[in-house]
N, C-alpha and C. Protein backbone atom coordinates (compact mmCIF):
# COMPACT_ATOMS: atom_id res chain seq x y z
N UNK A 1 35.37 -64.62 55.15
CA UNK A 1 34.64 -64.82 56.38
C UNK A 1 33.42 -65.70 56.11
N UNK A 2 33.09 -66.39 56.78
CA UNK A 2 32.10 -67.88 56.89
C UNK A 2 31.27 -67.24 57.85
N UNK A 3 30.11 -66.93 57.00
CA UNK A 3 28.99 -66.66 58.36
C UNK A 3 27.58 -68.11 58.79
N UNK A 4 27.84 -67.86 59.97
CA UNK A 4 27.06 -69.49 60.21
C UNK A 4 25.88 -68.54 60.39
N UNK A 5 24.73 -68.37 59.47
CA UNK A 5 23.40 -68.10 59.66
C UNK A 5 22.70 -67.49 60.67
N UNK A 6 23.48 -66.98 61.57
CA UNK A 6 22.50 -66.63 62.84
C UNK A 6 22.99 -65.16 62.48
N UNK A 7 21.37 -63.91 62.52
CA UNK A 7 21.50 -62.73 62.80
C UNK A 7 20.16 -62.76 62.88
N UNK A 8 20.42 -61.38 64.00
CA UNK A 8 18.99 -60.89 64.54
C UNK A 8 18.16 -61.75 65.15
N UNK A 9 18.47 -63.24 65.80
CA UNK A 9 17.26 -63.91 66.07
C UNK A 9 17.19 -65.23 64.96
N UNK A 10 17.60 -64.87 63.96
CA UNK A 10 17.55 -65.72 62.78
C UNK A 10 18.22 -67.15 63.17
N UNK A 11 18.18 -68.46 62.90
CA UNK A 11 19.17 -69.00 62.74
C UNK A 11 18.61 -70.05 61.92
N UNK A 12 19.88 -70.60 60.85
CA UNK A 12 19.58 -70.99 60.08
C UNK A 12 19.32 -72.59 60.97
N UNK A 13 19.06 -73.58 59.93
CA UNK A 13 18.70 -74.81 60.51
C UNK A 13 19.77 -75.69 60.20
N UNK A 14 20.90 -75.50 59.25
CA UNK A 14 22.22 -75.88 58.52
C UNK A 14 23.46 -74.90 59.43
N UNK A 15 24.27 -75.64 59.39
CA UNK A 15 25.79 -75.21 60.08
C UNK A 15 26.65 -75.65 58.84
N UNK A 16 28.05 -74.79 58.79
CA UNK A 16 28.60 -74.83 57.77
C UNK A 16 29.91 -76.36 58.65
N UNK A 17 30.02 -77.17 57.49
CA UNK A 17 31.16 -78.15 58.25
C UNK A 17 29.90 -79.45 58.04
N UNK A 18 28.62 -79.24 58.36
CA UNK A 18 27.80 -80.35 58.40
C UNK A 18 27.52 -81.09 57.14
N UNK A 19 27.09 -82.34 57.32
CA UNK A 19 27.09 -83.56 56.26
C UNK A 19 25.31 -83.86 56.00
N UNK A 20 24.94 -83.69 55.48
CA UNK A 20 23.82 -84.44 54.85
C UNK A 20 23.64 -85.08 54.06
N UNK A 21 22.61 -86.01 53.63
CA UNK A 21 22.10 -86.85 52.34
C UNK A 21 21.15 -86.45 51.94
N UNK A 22 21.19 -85.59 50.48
CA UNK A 22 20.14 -85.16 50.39
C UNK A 22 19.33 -85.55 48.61
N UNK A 23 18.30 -85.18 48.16
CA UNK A 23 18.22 -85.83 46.85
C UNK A 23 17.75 -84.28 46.67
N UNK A 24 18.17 -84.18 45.08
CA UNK A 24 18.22 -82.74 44.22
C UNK A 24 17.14 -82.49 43.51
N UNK A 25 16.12 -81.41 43.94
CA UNK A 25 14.48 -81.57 44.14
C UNK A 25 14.58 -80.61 42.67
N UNK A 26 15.47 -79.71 42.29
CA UNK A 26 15.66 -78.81 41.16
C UNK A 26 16.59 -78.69 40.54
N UNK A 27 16.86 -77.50 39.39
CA UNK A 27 18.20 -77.12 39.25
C UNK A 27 17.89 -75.22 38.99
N UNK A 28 18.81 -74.69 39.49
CA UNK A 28 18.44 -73.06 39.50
C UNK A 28 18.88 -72.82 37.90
N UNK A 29 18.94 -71.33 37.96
CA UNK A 29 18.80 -70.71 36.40
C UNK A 29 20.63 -70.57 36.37
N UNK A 30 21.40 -71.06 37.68
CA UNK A 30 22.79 -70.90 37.30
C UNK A 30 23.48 -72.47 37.21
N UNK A 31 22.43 -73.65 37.05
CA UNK A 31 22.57 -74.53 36.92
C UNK A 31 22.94 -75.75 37.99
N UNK A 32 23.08 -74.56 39.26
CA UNK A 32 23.73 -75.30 40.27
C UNK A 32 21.95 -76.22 40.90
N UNK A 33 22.04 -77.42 41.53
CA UNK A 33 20.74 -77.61 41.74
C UNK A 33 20.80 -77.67 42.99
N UNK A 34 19.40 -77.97 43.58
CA UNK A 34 18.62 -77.55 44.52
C UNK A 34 17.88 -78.38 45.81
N UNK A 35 18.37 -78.50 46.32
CA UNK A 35 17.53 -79.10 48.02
C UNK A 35 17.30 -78.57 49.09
N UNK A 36 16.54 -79.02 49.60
CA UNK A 36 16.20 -78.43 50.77
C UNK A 36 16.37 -79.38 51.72
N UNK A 37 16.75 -78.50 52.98
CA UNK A 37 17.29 -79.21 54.04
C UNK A 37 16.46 -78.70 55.62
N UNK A 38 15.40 -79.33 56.17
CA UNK A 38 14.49 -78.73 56.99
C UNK A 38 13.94 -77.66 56.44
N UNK A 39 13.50 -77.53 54.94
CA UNK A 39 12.84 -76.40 54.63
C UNK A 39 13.65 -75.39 54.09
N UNK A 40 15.13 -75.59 54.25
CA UNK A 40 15.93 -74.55 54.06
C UNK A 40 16.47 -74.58 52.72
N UNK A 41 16.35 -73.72 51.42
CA UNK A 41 17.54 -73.96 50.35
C UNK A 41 18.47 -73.87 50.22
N UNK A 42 19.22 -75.07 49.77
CA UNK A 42 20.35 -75.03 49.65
C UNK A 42 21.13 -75.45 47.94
N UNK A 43 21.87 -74.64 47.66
CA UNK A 43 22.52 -75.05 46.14
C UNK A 43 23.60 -75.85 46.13
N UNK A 44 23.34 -76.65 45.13
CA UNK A 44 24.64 -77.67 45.31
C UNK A 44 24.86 -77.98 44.01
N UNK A 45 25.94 -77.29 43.33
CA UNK A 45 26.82 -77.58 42.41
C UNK A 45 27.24 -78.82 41.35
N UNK A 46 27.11 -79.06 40.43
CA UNK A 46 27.41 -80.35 39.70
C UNK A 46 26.56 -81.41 40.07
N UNK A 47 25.70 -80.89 40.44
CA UNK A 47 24.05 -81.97 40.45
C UNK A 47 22.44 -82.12 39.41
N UNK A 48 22.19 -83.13 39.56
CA UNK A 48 21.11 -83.01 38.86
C UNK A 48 19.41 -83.31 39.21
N UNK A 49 18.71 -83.15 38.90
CA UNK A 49 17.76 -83.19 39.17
C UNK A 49 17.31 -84.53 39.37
N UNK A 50 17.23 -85.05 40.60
CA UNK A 50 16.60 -86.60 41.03
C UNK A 50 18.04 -87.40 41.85
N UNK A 51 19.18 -86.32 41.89
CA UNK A 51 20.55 -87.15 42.13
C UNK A 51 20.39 -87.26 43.34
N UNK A 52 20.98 -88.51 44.16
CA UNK A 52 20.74 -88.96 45.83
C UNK A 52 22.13 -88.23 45.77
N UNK A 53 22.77 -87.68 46.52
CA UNK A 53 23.95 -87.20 47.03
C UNK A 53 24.24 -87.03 48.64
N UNK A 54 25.22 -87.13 48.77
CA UNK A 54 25.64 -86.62 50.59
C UNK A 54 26.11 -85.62 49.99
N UNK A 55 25.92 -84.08 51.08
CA UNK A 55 26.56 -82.83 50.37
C UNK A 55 27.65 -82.42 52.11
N UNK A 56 28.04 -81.40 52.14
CA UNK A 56 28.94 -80.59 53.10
C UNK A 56 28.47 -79.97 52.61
N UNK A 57 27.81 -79.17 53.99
CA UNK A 57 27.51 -77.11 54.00
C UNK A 57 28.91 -76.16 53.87
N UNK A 58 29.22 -75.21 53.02
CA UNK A 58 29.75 -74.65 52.63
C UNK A 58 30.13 -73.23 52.92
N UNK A 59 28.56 -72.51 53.14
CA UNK A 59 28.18 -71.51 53.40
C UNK A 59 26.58 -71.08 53.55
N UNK A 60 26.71 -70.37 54.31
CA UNK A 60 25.22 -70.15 54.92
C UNK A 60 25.13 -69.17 55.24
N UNK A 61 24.02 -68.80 53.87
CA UNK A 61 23.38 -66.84 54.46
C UNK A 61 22.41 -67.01 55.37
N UNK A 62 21.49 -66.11 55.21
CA UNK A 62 20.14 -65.45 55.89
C UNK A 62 19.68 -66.41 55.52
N UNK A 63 19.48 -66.14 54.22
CA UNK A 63 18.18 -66.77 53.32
C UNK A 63 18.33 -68.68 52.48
N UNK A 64 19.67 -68.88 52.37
CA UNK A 64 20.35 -69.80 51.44
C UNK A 64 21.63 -70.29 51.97
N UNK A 65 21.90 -71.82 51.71
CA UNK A 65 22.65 -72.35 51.87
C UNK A 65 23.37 -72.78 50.72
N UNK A 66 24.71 -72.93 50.85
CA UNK A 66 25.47 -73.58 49.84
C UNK A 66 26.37 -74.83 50.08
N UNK A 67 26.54 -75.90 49.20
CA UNK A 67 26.84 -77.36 49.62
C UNK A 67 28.11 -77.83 48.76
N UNK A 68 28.25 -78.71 48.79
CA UNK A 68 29.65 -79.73 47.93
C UNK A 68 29.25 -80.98 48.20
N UNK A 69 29.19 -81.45 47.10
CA UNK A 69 29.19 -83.12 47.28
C UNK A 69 30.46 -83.76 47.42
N UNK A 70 29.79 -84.68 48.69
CA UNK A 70 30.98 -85.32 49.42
C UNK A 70 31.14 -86.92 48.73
N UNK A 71 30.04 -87.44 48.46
CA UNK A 71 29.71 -89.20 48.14
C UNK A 71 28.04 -88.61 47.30
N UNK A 72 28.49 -89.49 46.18
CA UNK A 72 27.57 -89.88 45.45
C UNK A 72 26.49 -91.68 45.84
């Protein structure tokens, strides 16, 4: 089950299916790295720190988003 971010009032600022370009501001402690998207984090997999990427939203909690790079 794919939850698109909205509970309680919440909604995230990312939809799962959507495309962005984003550049990879970190990398987490599971290696996957890190952008933010309107403020929102999101992890994105097989990236590195400073990489320009277009990603696809994946999945989207409460708190965190998850991505795939589409185009380098």
């Amino acid at each position: 089950m794919e939850y698109s971010g909205e509970r309680r009032g919440f909604r995230a600022p990312i939809e799962v299916g959507a495309t962005y370009d984003v550049t990879i501001e970190d990398v987490g402690r599971e290696g996957d790295g890190i952008t933010r998207v309107e403020g929102f984090v999101v992890f994105v997999p097989n990236t590195n720190k400073g990489d320009n990427v277009k990603v696809r939203v994946t999945k989207v909690s409460r708190r965190v988003g998850f991505a795939e790079v589409v185009a380098e």
